[in-house]
N, C-alpha and C. Protein backbone atom coordinates (compact mmCIF):
# COMPACT_ATOMS: atom_id res chain seq x y z
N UNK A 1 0.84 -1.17 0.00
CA UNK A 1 0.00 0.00 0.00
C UNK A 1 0.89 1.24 0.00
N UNK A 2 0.10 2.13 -0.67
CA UNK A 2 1.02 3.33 -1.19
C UNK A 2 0.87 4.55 0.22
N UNK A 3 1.36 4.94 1.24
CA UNK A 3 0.30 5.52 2.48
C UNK A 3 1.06 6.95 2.60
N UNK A 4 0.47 7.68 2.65
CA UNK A 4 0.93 9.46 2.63
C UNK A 4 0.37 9.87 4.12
N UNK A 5 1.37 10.76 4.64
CA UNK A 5 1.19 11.30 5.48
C UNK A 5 0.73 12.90 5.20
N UNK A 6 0.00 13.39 5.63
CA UNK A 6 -0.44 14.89 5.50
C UNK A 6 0.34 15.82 5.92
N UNK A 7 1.40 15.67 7.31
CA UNK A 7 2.16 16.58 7.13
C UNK A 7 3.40 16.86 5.71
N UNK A 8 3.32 15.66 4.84
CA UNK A 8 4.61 15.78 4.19
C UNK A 8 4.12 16.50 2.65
N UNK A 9 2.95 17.13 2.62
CA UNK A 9 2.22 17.18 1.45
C UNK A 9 1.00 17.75 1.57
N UNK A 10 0.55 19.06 0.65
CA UNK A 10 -0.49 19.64 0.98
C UNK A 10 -1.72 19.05 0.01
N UNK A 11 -2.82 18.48 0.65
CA UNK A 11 -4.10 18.08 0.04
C UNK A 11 -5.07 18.85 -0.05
N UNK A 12 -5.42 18.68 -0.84
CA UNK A 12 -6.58 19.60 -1.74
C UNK A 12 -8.00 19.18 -1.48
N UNK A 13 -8.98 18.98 -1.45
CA UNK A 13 -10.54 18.52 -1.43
C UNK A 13 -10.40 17.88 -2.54
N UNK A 14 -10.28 18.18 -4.03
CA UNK A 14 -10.66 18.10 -5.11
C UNK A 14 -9.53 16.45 -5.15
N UNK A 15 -8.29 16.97 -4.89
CA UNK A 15 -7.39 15.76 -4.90
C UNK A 15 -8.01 14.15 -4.52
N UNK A 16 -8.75 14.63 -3.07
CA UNK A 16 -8.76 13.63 -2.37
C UNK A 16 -10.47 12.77 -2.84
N UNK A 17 -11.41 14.10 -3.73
CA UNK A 17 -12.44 13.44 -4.52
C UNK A 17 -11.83 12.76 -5.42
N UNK A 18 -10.82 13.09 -6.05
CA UNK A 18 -10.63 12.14 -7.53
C UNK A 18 -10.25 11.08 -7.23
N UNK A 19 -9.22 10.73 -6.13
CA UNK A 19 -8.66 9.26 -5.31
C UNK A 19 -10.09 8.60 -5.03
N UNK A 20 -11.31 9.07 -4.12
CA UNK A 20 -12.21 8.35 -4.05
C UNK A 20 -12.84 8.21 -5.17
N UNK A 21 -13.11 8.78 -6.20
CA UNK A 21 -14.14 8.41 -7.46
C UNK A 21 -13.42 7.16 -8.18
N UNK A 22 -11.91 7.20 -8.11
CA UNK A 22 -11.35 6.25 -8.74
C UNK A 22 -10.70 5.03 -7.65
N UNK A 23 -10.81 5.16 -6.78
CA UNK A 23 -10.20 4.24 -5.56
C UNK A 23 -10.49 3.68 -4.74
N UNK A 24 -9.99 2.50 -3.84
CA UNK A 24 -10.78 2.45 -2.84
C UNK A 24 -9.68 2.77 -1.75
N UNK A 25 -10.48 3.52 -0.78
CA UNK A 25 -8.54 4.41 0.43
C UNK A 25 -9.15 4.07 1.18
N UNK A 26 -7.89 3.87 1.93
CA UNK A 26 -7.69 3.76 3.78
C UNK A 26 -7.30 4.95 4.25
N UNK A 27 -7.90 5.91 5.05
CA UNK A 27 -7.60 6.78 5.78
C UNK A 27 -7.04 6.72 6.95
N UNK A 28 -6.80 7.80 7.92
CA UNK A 28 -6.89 7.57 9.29
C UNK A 28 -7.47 9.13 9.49
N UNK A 29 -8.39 9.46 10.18
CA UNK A 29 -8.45 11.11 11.08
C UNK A 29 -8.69 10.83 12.07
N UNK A 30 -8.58 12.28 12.70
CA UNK A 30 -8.92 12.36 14.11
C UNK A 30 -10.91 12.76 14.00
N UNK A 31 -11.76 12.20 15.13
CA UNK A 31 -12.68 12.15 15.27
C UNK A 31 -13.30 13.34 16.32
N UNK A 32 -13.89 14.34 16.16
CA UNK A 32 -14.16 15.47 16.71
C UNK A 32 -13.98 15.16 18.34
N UNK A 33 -14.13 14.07 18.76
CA UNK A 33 -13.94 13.37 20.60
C UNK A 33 -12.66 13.05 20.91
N UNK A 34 -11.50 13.33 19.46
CA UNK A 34 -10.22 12.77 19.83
C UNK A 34 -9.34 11.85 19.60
N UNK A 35 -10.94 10.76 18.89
CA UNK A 35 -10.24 9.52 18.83
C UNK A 35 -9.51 9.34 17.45
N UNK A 36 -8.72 8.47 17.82
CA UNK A 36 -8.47 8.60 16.05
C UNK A 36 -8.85 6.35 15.11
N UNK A 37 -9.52 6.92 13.87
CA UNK A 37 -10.69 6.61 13.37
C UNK A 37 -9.82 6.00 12.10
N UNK A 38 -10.23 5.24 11.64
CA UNK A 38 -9.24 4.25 10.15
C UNK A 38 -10.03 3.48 9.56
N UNK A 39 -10.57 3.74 8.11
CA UNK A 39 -11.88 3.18 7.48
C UNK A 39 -11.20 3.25 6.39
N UNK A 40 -11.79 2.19 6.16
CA UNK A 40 -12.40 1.56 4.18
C UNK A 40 -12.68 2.33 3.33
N UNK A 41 -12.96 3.59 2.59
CA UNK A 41 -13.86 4.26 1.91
C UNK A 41 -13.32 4.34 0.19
N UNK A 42 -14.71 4.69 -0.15
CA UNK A 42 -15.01 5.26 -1.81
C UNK A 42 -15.84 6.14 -2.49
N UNK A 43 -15.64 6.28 -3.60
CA UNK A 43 -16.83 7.15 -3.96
C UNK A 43 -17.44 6.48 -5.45
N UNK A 44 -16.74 5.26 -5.65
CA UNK A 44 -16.67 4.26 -7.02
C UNK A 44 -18.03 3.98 -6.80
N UNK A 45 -18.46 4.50 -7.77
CA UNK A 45 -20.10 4.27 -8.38
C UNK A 45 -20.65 2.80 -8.27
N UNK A 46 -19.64 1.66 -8.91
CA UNK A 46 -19.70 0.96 -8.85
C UNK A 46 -20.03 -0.39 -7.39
N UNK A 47 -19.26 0.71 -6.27
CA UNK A 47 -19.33 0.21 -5.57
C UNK A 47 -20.49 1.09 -4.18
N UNK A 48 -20.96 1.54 -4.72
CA UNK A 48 -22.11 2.31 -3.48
C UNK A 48 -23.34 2.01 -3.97
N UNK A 49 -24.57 2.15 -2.87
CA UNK A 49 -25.53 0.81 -2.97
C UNK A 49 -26.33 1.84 -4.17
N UNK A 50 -27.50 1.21 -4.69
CA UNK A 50 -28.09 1.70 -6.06
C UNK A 50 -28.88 2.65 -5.74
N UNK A 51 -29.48 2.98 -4.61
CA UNK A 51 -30.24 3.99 -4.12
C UNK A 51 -29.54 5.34 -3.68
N UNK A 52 -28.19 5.25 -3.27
CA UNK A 52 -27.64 6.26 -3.30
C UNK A 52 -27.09 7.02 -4.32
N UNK A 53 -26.54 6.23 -5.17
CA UNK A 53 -26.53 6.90 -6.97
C UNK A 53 -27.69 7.29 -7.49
N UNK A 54 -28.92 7.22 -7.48
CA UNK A 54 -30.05 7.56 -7.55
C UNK A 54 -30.34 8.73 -6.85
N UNK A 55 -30.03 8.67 -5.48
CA UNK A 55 -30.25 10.00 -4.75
C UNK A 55 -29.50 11.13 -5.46
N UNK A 56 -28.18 10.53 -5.55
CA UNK A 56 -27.02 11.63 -6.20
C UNK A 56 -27.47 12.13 -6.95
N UNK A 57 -28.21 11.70 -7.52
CA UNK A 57 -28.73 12.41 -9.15
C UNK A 57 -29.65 13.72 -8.95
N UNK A 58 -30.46 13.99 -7.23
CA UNK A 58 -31.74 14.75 -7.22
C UNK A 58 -30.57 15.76 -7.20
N UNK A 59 -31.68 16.82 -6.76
CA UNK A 59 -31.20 18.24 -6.62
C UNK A 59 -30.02 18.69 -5.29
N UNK A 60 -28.75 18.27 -5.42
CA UNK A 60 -27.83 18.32 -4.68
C UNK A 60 -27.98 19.38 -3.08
N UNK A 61 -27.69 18.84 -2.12
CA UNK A 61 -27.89 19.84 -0.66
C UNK A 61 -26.51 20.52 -0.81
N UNK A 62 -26.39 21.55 -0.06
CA UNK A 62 -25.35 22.96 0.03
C UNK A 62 -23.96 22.03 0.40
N UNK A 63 -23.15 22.21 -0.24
CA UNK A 63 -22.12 21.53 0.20
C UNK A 63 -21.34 22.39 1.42
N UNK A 64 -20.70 21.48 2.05
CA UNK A 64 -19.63 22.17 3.17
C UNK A 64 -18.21 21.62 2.59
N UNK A 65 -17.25 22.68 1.99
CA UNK A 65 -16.11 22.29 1.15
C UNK A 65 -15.14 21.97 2.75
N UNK A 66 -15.42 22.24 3.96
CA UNK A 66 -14.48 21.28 4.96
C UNK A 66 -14.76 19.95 4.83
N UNK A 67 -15.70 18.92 4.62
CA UNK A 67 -16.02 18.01 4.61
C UNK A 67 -16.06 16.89 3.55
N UNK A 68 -15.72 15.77 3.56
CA UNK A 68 -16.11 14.44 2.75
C UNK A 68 -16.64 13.11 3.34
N UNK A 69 -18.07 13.43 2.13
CA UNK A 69 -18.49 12.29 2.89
C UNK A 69 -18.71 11.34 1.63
N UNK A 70 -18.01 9.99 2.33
CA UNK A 70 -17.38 8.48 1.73
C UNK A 70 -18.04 7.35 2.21
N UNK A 71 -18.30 6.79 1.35
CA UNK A 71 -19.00 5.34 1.67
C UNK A 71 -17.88 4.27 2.38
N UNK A 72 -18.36 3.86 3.49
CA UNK A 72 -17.55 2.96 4.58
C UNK A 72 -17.68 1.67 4.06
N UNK A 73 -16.99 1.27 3.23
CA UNK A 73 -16.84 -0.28 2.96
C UNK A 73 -17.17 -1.49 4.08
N UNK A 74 -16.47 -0.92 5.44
CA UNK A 74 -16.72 -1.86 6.34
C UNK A 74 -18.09 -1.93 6.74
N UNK A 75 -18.13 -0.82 6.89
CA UNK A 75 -19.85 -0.47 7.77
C UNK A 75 -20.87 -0.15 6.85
N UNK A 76 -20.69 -0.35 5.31
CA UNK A 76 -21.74 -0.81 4.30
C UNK A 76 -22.58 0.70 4.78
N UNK A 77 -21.68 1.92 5.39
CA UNK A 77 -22.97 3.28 5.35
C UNK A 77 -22.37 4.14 4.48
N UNK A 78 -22.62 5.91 4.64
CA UNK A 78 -22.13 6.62 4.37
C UNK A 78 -21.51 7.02 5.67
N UNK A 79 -20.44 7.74 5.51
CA UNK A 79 -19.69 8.63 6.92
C UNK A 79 -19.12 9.73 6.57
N UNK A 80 -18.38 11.03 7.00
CA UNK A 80 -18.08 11.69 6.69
C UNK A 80 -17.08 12.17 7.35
N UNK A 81 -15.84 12.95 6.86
CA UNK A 81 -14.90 13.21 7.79
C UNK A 81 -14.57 14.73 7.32
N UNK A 82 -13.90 15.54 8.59
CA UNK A 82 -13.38 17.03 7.83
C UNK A 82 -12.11 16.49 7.66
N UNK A 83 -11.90 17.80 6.61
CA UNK A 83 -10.03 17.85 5.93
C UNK A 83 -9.37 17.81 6.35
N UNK A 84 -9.36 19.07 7.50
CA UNK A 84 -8.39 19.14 8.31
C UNK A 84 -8.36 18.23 9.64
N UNK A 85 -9.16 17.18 9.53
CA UNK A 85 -8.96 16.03 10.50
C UNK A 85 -7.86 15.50 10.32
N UNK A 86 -7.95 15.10 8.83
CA UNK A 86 -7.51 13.78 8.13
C UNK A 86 -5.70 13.79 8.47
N UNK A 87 -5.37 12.63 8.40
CA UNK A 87 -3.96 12.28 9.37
C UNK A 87 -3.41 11.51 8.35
N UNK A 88 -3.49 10.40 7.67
CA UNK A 88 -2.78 9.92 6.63
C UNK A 88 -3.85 9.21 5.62
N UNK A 89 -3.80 8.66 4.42
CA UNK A 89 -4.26 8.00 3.65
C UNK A 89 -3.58 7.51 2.91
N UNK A 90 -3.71 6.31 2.12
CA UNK A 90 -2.87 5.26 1.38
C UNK A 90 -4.14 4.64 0.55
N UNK A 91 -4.08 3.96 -0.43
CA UNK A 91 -4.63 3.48 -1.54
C UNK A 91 -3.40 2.04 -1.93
N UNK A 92 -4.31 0.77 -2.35
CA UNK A 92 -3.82 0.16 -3.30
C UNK A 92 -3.40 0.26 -4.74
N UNK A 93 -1.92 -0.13 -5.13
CA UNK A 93 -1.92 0.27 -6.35
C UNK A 93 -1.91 -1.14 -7.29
């Protein structure tokens, strides 16, 4: 696994959408209580359930550009994390 640390490299929002549209990543952030948190996630069409690509399609809610929210592979939900949480991420290549 390919795994980046955030201090060594500045991430973008947009960066870290295109890794999920095309990827499936392992993160780690910190969790607003402290804890720190390490999930499965994507944004691969392919892989999020059929009702939520469907939703995607209505009339989009106000985005908050601190935030991404990624489908939890493990926990089969959606979740969401801020940017400036985020602590490292890595992807299979």
């Amino acid at each position: 696994m390919n795994k980046h640390n955030i201090n060594e490299t500045e991430i973008t929002r947009e960066y870290l959408l295109e890794l999920l549209h095309n990827n499936e990543i392992n993160i780690t952030f910190e969790k607003k209580d402290g804890t720190i948190r390490e999930m499965k996630c994507t944004l691969q069409e392919d892989l999020l359930p059929k009702r939520a690509i469907t939703e995607e399609k209505k009339e989009p809610k106000k985005v908050n550009e601190e935030v991404i929210a990624v489908y939890d592979l493990e926990k089969q939900a959606f979740r969401s994390f801020r940017i400036d949480s985020l602590k490292s991420f890595g992807f299979s290549i």
